[in-house]
Protein backbone atom coordinates (compact mmCIF):
# COMPACT_ATOMS: atom_id res chain seq x y z
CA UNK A 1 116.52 221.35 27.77
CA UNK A 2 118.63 223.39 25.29
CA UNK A 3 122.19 220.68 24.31
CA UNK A 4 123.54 223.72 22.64
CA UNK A 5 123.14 225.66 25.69
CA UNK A 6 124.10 222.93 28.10
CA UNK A 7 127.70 222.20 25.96
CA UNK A 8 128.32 225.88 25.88
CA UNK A 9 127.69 225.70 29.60
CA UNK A 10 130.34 222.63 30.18
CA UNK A 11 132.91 224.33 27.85
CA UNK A 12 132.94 227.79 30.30
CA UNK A 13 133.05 225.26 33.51
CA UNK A 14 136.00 223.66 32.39
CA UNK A 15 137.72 226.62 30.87
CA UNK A 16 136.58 228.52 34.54
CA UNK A 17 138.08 225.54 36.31
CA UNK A 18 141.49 225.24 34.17
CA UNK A 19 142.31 229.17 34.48
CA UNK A 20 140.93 229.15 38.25
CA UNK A 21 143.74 226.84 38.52
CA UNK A 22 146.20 228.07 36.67
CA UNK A 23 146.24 231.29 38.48
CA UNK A 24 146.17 230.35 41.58
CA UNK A 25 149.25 228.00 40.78
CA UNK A 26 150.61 231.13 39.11
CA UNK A 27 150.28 233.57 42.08
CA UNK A 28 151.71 230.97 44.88
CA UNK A 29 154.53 230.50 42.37
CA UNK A 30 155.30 234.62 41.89
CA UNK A 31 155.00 234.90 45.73
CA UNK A 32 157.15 231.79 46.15
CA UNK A 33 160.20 233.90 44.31
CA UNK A 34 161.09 237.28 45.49
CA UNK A 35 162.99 237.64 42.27
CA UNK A 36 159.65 238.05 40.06
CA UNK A 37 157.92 240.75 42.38
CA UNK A 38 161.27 243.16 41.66
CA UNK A 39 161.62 241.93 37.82
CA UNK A 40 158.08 241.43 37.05
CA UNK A 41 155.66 243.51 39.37
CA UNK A 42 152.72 243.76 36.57
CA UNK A 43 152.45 239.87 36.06
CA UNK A 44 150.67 239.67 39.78
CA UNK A 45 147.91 242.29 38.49
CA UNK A 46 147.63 239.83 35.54
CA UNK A 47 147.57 236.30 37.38
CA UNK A 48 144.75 238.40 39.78
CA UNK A 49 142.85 239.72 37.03
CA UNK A 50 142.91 236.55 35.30
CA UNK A 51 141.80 234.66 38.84
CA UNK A 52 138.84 237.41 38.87
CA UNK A 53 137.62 236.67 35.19
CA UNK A 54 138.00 232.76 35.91
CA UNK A 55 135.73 233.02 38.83
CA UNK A 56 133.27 235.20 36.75
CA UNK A 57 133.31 232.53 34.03
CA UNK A 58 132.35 229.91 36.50
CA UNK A 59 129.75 231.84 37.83
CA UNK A 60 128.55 232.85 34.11
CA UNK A 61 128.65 229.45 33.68
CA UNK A 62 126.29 228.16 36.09
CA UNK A 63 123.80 230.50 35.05
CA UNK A 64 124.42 229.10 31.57
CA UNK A 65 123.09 225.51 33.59
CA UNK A 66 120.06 227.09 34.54
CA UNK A 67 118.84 228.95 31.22
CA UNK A 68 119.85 225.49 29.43
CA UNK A 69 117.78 223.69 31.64
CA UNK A 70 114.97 226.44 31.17
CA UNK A 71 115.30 227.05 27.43
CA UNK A 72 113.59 224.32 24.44
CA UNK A 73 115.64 223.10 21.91
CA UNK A 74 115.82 225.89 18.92
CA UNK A 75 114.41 224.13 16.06
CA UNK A 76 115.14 225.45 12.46
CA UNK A 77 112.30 223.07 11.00
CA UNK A 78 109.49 224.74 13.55
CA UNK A 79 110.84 228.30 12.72
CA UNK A 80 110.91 227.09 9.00
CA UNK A 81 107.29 225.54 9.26
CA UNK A 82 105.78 228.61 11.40
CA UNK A 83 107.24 231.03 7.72
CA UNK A 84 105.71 228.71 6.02
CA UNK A 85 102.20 229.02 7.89
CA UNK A 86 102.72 232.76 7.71
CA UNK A 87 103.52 233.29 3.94
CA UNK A 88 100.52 230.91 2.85
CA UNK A 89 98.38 232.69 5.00
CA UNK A 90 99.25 236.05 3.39
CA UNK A 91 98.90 234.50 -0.12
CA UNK A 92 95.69 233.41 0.46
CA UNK A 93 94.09 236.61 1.79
């Protein structure tokens, strides 16, 4: 399992989750006042686009989960030791 992967994947469920929220709080408010849809008629298209994206970073997260869950750990001291393998290899030939 990747951590990296797996944090980055929390992060963008939370962050989904807060703006999912947000949004939706957002549009019931803007349809709650009739005021806003005659002064502000371009914030709805923003609180729905935003509500779109949201959803897409939820989804984006979970497939986050599964590539974390599917993914090894990067190591720098493999990638390091596999040069290392490499450049001796040529030297000696």
């Amino acid at each position: 399992m990747n951590t990296q992967l797996m944090i980055l994947a929390i992060v963008m469920l939370v962050a989904g989750i807060a703006s999912i929220a947000t949004s939706a709080i957002g549009i019931q408010a803007y349809n709650a006042q009739a005021s806003l849809k005659v002064d502000h008629p371009s914030n709805y298209k923003y609180l729905v686009t935003n509500l779109i994206l949201a959803i897409f970073l939820v989804l984006g997260s979970f497939a986050t989960f599964y590539y974390a869950s599917k993914v090894p750990n990067f190591s720098a001291d493999a990638l390091s030791g596999k040069f290392d393998s490499a450049l001796n290899a040529a030297r000696n030939a």
